[in-house]
N, C-alpha and C. Protein backbone atom coordinates (compact mmCIF):
# COMPACT_ATOMS: atom_id res chain seq x y z
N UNK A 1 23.19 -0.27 -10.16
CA UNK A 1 22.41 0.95 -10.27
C UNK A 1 22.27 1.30 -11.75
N UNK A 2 21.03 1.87 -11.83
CA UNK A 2 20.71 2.33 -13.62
C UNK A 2 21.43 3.24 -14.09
N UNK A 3 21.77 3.53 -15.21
CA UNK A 3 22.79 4.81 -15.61
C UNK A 3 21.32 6.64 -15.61
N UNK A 4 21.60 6.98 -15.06
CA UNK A 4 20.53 8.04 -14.87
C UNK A 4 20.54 9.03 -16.25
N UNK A 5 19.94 9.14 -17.16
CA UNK A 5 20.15 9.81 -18.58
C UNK A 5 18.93 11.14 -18.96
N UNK A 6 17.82 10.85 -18.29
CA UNK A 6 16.62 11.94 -18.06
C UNK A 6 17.02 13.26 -17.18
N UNK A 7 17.06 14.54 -17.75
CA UNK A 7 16.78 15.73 -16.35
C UNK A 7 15.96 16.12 -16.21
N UNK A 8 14.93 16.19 -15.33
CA UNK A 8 13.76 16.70 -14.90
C UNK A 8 13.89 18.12 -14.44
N UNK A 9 13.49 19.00 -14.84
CA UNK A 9 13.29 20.22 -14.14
C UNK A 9 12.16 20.37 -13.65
N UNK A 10 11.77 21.29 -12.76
CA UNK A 10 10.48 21.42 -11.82
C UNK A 10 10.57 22.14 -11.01
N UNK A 11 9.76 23.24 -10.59
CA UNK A 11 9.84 24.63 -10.09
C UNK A 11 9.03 24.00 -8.70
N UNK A 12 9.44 24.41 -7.50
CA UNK A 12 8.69 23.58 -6.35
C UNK A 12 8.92 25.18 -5.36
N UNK A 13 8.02 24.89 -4.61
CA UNK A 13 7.91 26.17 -3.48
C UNK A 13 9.42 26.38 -2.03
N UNK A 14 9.65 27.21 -2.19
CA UNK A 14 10.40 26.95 -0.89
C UNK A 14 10.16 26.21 0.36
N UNK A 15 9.33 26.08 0.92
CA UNK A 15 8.94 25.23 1.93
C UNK A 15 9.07 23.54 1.29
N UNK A 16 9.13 23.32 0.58
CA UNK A 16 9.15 21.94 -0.33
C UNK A 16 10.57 21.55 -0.79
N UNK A 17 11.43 22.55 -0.81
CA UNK A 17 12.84 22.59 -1.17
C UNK A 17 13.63 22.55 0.21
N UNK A 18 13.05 22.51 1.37
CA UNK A 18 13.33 22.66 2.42
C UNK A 18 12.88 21.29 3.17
N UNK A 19 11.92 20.92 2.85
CA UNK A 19 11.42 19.60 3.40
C UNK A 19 12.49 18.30 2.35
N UNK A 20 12.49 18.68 1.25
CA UNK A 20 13.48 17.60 0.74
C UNK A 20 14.54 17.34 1.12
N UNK A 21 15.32 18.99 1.33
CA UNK A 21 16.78 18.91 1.27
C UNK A 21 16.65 18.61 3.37
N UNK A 22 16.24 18.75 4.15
CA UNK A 22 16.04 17.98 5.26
C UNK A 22 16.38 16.46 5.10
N UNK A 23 14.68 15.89 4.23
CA UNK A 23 15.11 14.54 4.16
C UNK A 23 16.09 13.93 3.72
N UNK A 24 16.60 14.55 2.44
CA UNK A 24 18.04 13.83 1.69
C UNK A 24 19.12 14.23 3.34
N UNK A 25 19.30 14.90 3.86
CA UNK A 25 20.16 15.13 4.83
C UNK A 25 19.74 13.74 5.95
N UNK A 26 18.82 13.41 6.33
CA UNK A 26 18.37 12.89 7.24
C UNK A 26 18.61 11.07 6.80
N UNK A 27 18.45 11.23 5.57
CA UNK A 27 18.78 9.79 4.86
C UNK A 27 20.18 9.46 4.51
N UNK A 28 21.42 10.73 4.47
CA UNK A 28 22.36 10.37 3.87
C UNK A 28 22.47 10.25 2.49
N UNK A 29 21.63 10.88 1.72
CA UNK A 29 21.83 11.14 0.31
C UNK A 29 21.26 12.50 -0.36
N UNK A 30 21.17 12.41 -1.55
CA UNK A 30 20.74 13.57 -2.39
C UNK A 30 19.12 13.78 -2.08
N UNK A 31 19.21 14.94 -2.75
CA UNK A 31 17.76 15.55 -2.91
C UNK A 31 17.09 14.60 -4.14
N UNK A 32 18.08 14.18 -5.29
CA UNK A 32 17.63 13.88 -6.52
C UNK A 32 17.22 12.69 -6.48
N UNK A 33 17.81 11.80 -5.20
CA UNK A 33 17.45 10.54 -4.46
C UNK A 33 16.38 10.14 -3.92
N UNK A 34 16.12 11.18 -3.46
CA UNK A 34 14.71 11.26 -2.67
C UNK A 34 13.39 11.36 -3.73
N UNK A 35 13.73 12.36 -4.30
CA UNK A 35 12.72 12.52 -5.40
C UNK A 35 12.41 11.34 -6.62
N UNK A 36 13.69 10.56 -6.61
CA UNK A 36 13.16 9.24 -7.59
C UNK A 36 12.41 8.22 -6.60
N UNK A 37 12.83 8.50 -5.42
CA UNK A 37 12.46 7.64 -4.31
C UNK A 37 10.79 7.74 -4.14
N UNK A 38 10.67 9.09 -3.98
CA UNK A 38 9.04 9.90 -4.21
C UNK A 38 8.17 9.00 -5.41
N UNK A 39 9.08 9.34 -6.78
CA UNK A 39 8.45 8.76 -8.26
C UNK A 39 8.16 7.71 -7.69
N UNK A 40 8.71 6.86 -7.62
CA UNK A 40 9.06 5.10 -7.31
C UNK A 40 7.51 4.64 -6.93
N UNK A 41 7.46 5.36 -5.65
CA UNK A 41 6.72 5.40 -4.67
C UNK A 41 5.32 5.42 -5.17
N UNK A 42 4.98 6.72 -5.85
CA UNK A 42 3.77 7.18 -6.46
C UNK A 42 3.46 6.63 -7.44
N UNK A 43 4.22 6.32 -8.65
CA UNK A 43 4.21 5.84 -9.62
C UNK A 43 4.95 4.82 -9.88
N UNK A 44 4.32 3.38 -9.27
CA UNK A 44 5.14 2.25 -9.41
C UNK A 44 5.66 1.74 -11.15
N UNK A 45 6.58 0.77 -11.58
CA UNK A 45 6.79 0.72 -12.83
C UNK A 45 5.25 -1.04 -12.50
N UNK A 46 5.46 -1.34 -13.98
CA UNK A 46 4.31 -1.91 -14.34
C UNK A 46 4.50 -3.96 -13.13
N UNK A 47 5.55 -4.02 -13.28
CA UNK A 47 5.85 -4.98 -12.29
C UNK A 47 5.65 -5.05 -10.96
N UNK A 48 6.14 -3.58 -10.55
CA UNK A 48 5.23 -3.37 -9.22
C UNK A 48 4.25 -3.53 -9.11
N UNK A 49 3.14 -2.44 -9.57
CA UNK A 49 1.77 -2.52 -9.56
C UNK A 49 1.62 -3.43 -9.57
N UNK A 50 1.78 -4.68 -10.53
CA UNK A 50 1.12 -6.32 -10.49
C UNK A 50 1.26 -6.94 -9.28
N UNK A 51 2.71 -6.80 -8.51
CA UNK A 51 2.97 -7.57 -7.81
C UNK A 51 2.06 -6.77 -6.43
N UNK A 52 1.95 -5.55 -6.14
CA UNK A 52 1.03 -5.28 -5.10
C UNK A 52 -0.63 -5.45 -4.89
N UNK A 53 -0.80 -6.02 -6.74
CA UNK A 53 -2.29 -6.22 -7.16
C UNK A 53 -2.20 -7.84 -6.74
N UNK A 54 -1.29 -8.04 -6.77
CA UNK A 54 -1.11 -9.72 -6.50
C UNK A 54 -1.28 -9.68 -4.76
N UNK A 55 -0.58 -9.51 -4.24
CA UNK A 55 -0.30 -9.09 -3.02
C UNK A 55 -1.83 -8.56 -1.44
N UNK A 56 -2.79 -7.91 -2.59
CA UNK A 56 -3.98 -7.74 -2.01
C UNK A 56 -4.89 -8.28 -3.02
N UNK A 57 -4.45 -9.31 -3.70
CA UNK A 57 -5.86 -10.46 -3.98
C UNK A 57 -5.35 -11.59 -2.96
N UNK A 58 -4.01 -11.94 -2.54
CA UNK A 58 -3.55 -12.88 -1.81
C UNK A 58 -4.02 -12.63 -0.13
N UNK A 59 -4.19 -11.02 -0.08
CA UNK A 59 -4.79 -10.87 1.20
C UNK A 59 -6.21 -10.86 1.30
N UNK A 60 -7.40 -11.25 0.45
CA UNK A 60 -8.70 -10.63 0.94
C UNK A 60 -9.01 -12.35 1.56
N UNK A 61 -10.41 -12.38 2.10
CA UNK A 61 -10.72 -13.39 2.75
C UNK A 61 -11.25 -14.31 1.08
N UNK A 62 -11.04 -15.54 1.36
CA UNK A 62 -11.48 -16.80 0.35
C UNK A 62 -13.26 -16.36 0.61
N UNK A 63 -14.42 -16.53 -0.64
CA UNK A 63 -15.38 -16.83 -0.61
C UNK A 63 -16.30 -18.27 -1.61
N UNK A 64 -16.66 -19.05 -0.84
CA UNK A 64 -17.61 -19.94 -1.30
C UNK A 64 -17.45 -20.08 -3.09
N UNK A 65 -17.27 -20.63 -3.78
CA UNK A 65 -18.34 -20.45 -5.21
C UNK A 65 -18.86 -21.75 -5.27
N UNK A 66 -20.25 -22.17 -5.85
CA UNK A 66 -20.63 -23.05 -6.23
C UNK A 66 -19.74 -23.75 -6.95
N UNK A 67 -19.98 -25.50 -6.74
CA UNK A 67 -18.96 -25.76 -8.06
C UNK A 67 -19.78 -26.33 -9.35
N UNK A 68 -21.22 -26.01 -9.55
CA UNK A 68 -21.83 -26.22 -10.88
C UNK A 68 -21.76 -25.06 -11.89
N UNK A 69 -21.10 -24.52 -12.54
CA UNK A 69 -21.42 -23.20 -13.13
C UNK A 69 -22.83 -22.33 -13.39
N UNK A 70 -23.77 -23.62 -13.75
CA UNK A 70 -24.97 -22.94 -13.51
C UNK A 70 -25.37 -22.57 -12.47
N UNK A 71 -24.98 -23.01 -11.35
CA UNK A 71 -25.02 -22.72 -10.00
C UNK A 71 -24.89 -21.31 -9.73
N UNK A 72 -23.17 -20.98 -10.19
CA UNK A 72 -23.02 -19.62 -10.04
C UNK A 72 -23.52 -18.63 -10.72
N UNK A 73 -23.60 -19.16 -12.14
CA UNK A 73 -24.19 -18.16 -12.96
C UNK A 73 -25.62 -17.34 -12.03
N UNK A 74 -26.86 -19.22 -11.68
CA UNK A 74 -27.97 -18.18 -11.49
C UNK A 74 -27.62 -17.11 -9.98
N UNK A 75 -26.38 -17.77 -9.33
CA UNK A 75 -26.19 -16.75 -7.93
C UNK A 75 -26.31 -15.52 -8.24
N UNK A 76 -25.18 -15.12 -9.36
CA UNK A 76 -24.59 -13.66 -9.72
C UNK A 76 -26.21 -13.39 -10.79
N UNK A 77 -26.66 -13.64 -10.99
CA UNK A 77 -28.09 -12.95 -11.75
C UNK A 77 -28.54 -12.59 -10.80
N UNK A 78 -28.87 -13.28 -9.36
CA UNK A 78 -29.48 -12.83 -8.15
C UNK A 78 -29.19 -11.91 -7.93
N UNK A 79 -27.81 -12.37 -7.30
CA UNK A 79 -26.92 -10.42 -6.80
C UNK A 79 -27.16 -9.38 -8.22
N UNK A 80 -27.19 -9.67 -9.25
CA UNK A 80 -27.40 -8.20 -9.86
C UNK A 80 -29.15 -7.97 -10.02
N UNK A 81 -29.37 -8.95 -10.00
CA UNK A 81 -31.26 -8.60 -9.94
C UNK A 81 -31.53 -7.62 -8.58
N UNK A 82 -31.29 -7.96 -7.23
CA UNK A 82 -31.34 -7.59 -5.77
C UNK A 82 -30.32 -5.81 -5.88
N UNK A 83 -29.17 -6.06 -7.05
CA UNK A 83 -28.15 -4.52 -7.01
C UNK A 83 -29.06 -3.63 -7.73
N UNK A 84 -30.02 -3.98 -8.67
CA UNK A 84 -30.58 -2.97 -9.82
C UNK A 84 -32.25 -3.11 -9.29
N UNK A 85 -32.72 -3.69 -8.32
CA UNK A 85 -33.97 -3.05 -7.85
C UNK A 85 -34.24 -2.08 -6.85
């Protein structure tokens, strides 16, 4: 585990201080747990993001490309000629 050295303060509504301290109860840990858990979540670090950007290029369906480059080139002039009329 990381040595925790940042304090965050943050003014949150009662109903929100109530929904946390539930969940930290419901999970078996802190409130302060939950809330890095929240960060984590929302704001992946830069390794994440790649690896979930990786993750849904690995999921979309494979499409066709020509294998002459001029091939593709004049395709994609098409598609943007046909996008901008």
């Amino acid at each position: 585990m990381s040595m925790l050295s940042h304090r965050l303060q943050v003014l949150i509504e009662p109903a929100q201080h109530e929904r946390l301290r539930r969940e930290a109860r419901r999970r078996g840990t802190t409130i302060g747990a939950v809330v890095r858990g929240a960060i984590d979540r929302v704001v992946p670090d830069d390794l994440e993001r790649k690896r979930a950007a990786w993750e849904h290029l690995m999921s979309l369906v494979p499409v066709p490309v020509p294998d002459d480059p001029d091939d593709l080139d004049k395709e994609l002039d098409e598609m943007l000629d046909a996008e901008f009329d």
